[in-house]
Protein backbone atom coordinates (compact mmCIF):
# COMPACT_ATOMS: atom_id res chain seq x y z
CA UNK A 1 -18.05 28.48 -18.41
CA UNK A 2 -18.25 28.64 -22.04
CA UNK A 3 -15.61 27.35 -23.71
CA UNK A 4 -15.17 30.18 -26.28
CA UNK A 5 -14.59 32.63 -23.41
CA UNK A 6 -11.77 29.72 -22.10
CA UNK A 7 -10.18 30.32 -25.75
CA UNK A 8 -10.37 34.43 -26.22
CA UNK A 9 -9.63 35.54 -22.65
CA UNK A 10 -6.04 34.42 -22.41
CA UNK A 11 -5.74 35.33 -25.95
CA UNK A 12 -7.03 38.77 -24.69
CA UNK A 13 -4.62 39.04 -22.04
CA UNK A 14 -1.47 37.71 -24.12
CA UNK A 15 -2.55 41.15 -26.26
CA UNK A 16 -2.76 43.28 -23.18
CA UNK A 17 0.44 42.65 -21.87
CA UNK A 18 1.85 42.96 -25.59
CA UNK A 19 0.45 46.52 -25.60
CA UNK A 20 1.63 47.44 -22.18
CA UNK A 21 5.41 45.88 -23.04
CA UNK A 22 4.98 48.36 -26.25
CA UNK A 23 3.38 51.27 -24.12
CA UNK A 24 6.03 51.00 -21.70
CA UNK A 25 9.04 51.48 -24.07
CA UNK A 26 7.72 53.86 -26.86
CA UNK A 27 7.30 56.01 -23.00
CA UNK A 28 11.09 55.72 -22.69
CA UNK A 29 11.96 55.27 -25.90
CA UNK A 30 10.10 56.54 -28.19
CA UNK A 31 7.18 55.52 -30.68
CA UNK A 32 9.81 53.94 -33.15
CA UNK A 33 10.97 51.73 -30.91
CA UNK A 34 7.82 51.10 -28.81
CA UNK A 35 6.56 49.77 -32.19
CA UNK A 36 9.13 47.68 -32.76
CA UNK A 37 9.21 46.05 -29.60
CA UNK A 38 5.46 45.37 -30.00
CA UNK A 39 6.55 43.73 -33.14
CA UNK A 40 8.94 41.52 -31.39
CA UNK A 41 6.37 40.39 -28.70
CA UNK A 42 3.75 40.05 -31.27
CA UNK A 43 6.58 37.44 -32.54
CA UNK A 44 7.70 36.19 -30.17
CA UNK A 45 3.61 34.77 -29.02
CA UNK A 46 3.19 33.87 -33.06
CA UNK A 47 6.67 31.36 -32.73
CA UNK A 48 5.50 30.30 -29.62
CA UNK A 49 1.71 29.17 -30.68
CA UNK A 50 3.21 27.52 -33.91
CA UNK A 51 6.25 25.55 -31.66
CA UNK A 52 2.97 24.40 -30.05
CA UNK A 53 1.26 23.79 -33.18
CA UNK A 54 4.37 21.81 -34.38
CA UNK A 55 4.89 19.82 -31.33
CA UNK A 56 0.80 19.27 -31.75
CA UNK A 57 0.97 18.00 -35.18
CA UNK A 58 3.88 15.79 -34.59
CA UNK A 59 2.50 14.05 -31.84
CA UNK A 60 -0.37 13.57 -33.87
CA UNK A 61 0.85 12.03 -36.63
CA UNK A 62 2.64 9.72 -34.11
CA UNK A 63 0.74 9.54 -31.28
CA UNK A 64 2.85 6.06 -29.96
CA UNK A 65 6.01 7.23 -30.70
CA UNK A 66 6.10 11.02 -29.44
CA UNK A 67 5.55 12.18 -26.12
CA UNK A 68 2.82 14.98 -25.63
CA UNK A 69 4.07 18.11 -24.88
CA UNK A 70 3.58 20.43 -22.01
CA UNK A 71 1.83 23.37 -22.57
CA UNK A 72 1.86 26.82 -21.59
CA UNK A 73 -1.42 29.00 -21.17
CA UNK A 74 -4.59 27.77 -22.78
CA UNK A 75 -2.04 25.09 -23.99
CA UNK A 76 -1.72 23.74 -20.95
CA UNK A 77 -5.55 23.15 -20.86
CA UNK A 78 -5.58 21.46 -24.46
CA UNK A 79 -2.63 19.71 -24.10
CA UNK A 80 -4.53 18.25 -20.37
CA UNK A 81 -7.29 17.55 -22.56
CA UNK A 82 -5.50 15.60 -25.14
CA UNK A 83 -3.98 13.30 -22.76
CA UNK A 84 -6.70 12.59 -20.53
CA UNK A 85 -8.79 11.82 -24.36
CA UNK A 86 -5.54 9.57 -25.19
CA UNK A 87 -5.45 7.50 -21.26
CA UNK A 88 -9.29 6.77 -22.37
CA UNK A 89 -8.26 5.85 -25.68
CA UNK A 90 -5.17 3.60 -24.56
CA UNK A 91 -7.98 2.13 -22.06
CA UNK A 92 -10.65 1.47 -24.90
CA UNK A 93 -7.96 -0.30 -26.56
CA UNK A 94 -6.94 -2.42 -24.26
CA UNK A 95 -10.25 -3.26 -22.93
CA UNK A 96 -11.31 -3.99 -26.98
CA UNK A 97 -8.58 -6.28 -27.25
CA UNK A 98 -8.98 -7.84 -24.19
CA UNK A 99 -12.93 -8.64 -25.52
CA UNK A 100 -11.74 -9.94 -28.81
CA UNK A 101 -9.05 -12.24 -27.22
CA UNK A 102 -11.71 -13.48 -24.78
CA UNK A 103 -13.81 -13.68 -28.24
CA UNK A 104 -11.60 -15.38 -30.65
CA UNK A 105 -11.12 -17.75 -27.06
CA UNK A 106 -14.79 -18.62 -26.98
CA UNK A 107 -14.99 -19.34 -30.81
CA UNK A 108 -11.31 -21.13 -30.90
CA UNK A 109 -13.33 -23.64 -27.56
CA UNK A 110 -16.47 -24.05 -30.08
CA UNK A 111 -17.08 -27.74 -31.08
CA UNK A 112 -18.71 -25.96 -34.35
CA UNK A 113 -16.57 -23.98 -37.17
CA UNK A 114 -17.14 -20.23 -37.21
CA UNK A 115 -16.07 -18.67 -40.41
CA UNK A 116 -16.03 -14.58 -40.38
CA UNK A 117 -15.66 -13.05 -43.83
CA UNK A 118 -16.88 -9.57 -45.67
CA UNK A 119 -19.32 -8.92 -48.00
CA UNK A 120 -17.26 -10.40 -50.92
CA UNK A 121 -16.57 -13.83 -48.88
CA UNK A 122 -13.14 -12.90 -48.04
CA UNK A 123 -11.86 -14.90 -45.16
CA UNK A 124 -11.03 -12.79 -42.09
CA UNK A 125 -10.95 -15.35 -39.69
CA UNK A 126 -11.83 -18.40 -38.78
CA UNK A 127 -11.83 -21.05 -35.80
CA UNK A 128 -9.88 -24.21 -35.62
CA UNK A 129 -13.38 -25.92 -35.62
CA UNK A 130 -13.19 -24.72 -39.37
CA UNK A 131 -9.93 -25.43 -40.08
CA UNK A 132 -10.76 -29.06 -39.52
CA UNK A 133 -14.34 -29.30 -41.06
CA UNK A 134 -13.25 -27.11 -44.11
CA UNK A 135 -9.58 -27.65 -44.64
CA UNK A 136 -9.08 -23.90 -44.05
CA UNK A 137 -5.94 -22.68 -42.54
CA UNK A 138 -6.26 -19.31 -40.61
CA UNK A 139 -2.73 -17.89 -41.51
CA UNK A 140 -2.69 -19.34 -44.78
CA UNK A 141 -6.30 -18.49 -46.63
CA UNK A 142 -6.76 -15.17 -44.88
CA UNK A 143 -7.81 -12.21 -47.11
CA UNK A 144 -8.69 -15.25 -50.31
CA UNK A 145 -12.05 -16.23 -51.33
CA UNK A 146 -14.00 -18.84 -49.63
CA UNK A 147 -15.23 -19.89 -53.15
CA UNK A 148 -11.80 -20.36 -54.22
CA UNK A 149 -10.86 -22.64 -50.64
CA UNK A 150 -14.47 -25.14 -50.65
CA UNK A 151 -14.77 -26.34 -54.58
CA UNK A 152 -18.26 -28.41 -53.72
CA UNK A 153 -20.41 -27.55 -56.14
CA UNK A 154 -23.41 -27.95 -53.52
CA UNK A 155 -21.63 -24.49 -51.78
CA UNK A 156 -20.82 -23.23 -55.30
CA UNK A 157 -24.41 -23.38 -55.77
CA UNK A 158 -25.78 -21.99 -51.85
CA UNK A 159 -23.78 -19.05 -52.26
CA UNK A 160 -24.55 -17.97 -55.58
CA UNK A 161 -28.04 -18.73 -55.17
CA UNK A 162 -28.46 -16.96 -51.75
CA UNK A 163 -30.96 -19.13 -49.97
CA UNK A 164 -29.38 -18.52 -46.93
CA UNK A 165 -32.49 -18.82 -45.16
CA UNK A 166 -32.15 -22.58 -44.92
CA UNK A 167 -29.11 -24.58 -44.03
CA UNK A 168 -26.86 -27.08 -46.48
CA UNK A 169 -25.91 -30.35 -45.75
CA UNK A 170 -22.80 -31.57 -48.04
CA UNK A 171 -20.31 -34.43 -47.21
CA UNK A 172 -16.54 -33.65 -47.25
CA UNK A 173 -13.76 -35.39 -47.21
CA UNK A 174 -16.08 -38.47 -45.62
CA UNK A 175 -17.28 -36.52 -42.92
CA UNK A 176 -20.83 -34.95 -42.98
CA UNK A 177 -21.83 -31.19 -42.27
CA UNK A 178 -24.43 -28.79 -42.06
CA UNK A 179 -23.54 -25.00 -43.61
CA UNK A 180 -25.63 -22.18 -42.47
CA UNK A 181 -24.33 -18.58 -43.88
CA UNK A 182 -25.88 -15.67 -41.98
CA UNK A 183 -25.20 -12.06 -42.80
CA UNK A 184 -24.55 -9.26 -40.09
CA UNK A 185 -23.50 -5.79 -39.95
CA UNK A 186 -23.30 -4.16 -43.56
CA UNK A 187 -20.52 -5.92 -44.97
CA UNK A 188 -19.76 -8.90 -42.61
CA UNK A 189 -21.14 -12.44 -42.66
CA UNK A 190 -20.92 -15.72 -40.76
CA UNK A 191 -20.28 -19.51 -41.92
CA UNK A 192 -21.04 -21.57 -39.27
CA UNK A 193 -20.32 -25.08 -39.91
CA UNK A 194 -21.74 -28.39 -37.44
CA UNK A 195 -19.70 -31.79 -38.14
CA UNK A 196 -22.95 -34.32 -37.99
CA UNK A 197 -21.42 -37.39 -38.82
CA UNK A 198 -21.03 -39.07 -35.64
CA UNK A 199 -25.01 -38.34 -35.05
CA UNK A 200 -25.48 -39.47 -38.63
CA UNK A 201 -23.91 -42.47 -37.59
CA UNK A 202 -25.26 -43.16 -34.13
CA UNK A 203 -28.85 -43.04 -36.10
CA UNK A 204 -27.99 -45.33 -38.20
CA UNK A 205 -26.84 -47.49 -35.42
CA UNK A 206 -30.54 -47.12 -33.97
CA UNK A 207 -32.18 -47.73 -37.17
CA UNK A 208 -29.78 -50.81 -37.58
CA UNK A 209 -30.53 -51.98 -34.23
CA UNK A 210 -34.49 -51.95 -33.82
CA UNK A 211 -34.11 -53.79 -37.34
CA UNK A 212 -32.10 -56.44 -37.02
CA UNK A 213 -33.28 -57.00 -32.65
CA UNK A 214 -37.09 -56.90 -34.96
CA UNK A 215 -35.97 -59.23 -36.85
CA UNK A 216 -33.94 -61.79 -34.82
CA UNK A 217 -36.67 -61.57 -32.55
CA UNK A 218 -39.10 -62.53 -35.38
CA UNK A 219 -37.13 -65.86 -36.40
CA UNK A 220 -38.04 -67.96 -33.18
CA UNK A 221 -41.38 -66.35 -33.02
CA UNK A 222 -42.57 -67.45 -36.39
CA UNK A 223 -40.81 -70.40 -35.69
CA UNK A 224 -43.07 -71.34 -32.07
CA UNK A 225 -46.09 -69.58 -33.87
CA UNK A 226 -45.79 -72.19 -36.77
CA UNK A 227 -44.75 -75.10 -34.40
CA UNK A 228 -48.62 -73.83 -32.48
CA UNK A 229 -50.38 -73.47 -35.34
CA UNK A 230 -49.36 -76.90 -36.54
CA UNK A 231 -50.21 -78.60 -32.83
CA UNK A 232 -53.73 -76.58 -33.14
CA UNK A 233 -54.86 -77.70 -36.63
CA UNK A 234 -53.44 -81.52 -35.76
CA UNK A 235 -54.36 -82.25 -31.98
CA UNK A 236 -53.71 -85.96 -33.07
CA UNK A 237 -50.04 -85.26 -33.88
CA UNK A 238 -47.67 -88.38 -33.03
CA UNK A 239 -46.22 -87.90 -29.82
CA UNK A 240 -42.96 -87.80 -31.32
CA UNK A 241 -43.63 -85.15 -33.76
CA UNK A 242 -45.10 -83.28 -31.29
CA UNK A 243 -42.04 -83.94 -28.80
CA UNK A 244 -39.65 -82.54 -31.58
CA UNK A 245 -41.65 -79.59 -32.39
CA UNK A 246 -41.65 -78.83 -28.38
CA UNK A 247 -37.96 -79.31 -28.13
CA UNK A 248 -37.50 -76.93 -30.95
CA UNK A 249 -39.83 -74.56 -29.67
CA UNK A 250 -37.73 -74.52 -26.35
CA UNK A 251 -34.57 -74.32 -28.58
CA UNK A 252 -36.30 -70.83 -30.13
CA UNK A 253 -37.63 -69.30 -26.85
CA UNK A 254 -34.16 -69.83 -25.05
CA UNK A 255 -32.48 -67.96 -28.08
CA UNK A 256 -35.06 -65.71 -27.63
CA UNK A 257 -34.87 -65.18 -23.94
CA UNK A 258 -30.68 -64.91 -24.26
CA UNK A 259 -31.21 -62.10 -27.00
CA UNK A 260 -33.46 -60.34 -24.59
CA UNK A 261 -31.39 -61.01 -21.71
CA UNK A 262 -28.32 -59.80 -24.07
CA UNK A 263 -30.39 -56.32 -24.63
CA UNK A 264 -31.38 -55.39 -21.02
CA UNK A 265 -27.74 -56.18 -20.16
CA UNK A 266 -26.25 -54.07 -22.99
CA UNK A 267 -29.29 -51.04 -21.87
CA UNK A 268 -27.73 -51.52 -18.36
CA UNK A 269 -24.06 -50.55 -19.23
CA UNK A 270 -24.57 -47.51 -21.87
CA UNK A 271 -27.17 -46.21 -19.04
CA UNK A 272 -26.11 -43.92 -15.98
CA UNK A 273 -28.51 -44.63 -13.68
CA UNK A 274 -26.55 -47.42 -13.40
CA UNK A 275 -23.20 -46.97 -12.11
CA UNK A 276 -20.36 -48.83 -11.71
CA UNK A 277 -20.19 -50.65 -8.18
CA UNK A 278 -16.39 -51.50 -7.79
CA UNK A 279 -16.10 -54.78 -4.96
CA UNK A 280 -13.26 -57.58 -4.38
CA UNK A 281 -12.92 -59.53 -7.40
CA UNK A 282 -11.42 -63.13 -6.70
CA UNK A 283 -9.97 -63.60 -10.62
CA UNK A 284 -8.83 -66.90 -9.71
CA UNK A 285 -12.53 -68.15 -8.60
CA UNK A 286 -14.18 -66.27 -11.12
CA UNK A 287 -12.00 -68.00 -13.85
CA UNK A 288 -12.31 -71.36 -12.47
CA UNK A 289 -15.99 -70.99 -12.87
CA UNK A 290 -16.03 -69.78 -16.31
CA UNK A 291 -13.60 -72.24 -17.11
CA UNK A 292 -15.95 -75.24 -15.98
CA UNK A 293 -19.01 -73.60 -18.01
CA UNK A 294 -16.46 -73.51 -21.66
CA UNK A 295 -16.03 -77.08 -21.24
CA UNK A 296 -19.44 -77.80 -20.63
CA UNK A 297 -20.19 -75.73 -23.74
CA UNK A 298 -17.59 -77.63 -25.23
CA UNK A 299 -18.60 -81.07 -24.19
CA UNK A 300 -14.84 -82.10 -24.61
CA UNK A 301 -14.62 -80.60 -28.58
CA UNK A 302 -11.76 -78.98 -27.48
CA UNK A 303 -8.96 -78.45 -24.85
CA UNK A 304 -9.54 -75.52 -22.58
CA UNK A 305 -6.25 -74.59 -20.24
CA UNK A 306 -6.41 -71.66 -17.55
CA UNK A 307 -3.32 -69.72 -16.55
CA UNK A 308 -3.90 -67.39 -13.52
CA UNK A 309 -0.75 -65.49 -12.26
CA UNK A 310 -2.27 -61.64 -12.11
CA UNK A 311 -3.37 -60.05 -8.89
CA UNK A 312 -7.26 -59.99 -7.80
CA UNK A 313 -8.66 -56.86 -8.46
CA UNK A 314 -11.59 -54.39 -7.66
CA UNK A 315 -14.66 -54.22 -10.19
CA UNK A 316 -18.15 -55.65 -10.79
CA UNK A 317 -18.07 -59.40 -10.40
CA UNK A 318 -21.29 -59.67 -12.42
CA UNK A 319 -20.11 -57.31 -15.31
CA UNK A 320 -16.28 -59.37 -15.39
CA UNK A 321 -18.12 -62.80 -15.56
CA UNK A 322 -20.38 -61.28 -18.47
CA UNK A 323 -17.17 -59.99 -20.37
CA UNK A 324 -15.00 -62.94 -20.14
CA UNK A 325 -17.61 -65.59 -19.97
CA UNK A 326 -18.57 -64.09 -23.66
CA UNK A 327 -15.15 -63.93 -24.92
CA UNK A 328 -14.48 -67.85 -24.06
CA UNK A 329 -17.73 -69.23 -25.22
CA UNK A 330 -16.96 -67.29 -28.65
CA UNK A 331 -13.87 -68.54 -28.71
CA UNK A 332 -15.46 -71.97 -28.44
CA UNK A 333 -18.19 -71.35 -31.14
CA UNK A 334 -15.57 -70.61 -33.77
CA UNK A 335 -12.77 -72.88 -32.83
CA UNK A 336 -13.03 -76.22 -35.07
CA UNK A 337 -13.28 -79.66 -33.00
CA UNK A 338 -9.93 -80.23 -31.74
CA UNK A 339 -8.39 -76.72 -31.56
CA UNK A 340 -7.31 -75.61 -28.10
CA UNK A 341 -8.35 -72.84 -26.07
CA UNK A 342 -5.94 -70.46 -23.47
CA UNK A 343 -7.29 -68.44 -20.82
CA UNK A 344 -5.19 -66.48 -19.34
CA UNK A 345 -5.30 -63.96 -17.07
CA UNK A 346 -1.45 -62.37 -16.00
CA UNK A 347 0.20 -58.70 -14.75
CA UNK A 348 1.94 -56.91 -17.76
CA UNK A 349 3.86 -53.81 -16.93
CA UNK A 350 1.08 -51.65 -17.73
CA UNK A 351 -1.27 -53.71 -15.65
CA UNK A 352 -3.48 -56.85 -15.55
CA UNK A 353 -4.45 -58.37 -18.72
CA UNK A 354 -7.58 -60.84 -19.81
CA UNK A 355 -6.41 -63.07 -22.49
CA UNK A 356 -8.21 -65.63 -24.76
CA UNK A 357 -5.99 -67.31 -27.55
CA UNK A 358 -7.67 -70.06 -30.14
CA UNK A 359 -6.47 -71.88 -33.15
CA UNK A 360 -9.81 -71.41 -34.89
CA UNK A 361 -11.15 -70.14 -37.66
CA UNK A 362 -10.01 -66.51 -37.35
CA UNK A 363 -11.11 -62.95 -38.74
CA UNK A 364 -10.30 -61.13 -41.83
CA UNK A 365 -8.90 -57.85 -40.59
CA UNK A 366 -11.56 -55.37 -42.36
CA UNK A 367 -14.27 -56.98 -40.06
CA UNK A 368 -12.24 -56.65 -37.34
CA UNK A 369 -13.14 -52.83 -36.51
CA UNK A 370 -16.78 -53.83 -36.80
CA UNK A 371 -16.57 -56.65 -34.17
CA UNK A 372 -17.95 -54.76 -31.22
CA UNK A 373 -20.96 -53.14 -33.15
CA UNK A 374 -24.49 -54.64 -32.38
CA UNK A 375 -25.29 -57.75 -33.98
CA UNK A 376 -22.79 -57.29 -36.59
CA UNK A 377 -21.66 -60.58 -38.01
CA UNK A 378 -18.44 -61.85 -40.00
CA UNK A 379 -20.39 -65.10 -41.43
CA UNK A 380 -24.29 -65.15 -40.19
CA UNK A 381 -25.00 -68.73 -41.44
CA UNK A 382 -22.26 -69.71 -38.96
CA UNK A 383 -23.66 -67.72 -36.36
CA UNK A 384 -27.19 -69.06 -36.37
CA UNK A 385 -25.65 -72.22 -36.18
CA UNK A 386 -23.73 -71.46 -33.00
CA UNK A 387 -26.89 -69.75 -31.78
CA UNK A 388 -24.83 -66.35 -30.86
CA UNK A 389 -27.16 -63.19 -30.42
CA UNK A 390 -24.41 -61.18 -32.10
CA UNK A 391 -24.20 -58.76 -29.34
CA UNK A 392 -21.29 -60.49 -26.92
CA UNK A 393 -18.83 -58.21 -28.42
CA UNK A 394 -20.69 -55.11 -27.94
CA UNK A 395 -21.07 -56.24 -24.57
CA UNK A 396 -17.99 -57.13 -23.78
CA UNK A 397 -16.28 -53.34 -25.48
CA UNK A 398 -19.04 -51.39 -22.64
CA UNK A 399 -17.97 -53.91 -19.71
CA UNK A 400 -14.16 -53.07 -20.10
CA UNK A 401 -14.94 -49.14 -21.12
CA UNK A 402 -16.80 -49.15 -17.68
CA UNK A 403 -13.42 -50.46 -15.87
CA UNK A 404 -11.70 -47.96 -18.13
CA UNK A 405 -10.60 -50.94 -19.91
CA UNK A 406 -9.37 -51.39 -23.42
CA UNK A 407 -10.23 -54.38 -25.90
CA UNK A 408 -7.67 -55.29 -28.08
CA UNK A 409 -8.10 -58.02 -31.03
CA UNK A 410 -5.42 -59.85 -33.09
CA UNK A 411 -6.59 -62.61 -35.52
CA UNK A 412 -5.40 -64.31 -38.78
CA UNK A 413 -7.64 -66.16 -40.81
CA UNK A 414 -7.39 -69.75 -40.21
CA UNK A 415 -4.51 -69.74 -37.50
CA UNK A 416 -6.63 -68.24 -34.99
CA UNK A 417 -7.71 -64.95 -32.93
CA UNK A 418 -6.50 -63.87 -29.53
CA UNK A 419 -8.87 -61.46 -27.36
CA UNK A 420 -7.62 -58.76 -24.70
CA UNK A 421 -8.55 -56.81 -22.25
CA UNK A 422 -6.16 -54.80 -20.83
CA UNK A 423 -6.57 -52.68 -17.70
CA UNK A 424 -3.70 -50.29 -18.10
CA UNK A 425 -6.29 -46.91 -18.18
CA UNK A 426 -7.83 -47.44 -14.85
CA UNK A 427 -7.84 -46.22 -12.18
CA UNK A 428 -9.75 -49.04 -9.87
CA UNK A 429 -7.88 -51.84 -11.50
CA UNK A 430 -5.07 -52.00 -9.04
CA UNK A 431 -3.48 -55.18 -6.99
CA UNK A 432 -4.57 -55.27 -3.35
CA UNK A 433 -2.19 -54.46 -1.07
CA UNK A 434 -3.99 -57.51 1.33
CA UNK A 435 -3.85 -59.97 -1.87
């Protein structure tokens, strides 16, 4: 039906029934009084309709707070209306700020920063990403200038030149990140923010590594190259020469071979198609043996003592021997003649421990950080004359992060460095019950 009928037919029959109340008593009463009490009821509808009105208006200026009224006649229909337009409402609501919780949840679980702010950079909001690549603080900087929060010139500069078609990369606070601002809506816009220094620095880990594997491989190369040249151009060479550039040559393709070797083993534990194959682990055996290979490295320059009193344990055999074996022949490299060696391997409270103590030379402590990295070195004329590959360490840090193991160093320069491995975070490193 059409809704302007709805409206003037009770309106129509509110004045019928006026005019029949009057009708009714100006027959027994008179005219005078007929008219008057036509008056009244004309009243008494007008007070009603603006009690409604009232009751409307208050409710609307406090829709939250005030109840809605009942109605009476077509009031009853508007009144029906009003509430059924405010249950949609209340549910439009809720289901809005159940989507912007489940938003703002998203962003807040975003490894990236997500910075919302209007058309004059105000900050609205932003994501904890943010707060920690910016040094923005949500309750703090809301409603100021971005400007005003991120004084690098280099964003200075992006925003006022509005290039936003192409990212910027500026370094804060030590820490490198790319900035892209993109504008939505009318008077919105988005600063998204991606923390690339750990890439930046796995790269330059790469680069570092095919550079300095290029060029330890290139030493004993141009060494046996030279050593062949020399035996091609002289076939006549004394036999003793020729002995000593052989030996040599052997010296340089066994460093050669262990760097390799060192390499494919390192490939081996960063790579998962290679997984961890826990077995029986007889410490005691395995220690023995490594302990007969230090003083044969050695050859009685030192004094090498083993202390066994841990449990045996579950892990790879082959990956264990690796680890320690490198962490006592290093010890041995860089321990003067004379100075003694401990190996030690014992149950601490928070689980076995691998321990190798020298008197040697020791560490500074700024390199001790870098110790693990590939082929980093604290002195490399020592180290080609130990003949390390400068990779043991690095091997040894993914052996024990396999076994959920953590290396620990303490050293003092010239009293000495001590070694751990401690097995406290796993999970596999527990005592037999049958040991």
């Amino acid at each position: 039906m059409n809704p302007t009928l709805l409206f003037w037919i009770p309106a129509a029959l509110r004045l019928s029934m006026v005019l029949i109340g009057a009708g009714i008593v100006w027959y027994f009463f008179g005219l005078t009084i007929g008219l008057l009490a036509g008056l009244v009821f004309t009243m008494v509808l007008v007070v009603t309709q603006l009690n409604y009105l009232f009751r409307l208006s208050c409710w609307l200026d406090h829709p939250d707070s005030e109840k809605l009224p009942d109605g009476w006649g077509a009031w009853t229909d508007i009144f029906s209306r009003l509430y059924r337009l405010r249950r949609e409402d209340e549910r439009n609501r809720t289901e809005l700020t159940e989507w912007l919780a489940r938003f703002r949840e998203a962003m807040s679980r975003l490894p990236d920063g997500v910075v919302i702010m209007d058309d004059v950079l105000f900050l609205e909001w932003c994501n904890p990403a943010a707060e920690d690549h910016l040094g923005l603080s949500n309750v703090r900087d809301k409603s100021m200038r971005v400007t005003n929060l991120i004084r690098h010139p280099d964003f200075i500069d992006y925003i006022i030149l509005g290039r936003y078609d192409q990212p910027l990369t500026i370094t804060l606070r030590e820490r490198k990140f790319i900035l892209h601002l993109i504008p939505f809506e009318n008077r919105r816009q988005i600063l998204v923010t991606h923390d690339v220094t750990e890439s930046e620095r796995i790269e330059r880990m790469r680069r570092d590594f095919i550079a300095n594997a290029s060029h330890e491989l290139r030493t004993p190369l141009t060494v046996i190259n030279g050593f062949l040249e020399i035996a091609q151009a002289q076939p006549n060479l004394d036999a003793s020469v020729r002995m000593s550039h052989v030996r040599l040559m052997i010296e340089q393709g066994q460093r050669m071979q262990h760097l390799v070797e060192d390499m494919l083993a390192l490939t081996r534990l960063e790579s998962v198609d290679y997984p961890l194959r826990p077995e029986h682990v007889n410490v005691h055996n395995l220690l023995e043996h490594i302990l007969q290979e230090g003083r044969a490295l050695s050859g009685g320059r030192h004094t090498l003592t083993l202390s066994v009193s841990g449990p045996d344990v579950t892990g790879s055999t082959d990956e264990l021997r690796s680890a320690f074996g490198n962490l006592v022949s290093n010890a041995i490299r860089y321990t003067p003649d004379g100075g003694k060696i401990d190996i030690v391997w014992r149950e601490t409270a928070s689980g076995p421990q691998f321990l190798v103590r020298d008197n040697g030379i020791g560490i500074r402590s700024e390199h001790i950080a870098r110790l693990t990295e590939r082929f980093y070195r604290v002195d490399k004329s020592r180290s080609r004359e130990t003949q390390g590959t400068g990779l043991g360490l690095a091997i040894v840090k993914h052996v024990a992060l396999r076994h959920g193991a953590v290396l620990a160093i303490e050293s003092q320069p010239d009293m000495g460095s001590t070694f751990m491995m401690n097995f406290e975070t796993s999970s596999i490193y527990k005592e037999l019950a049958t040991s």
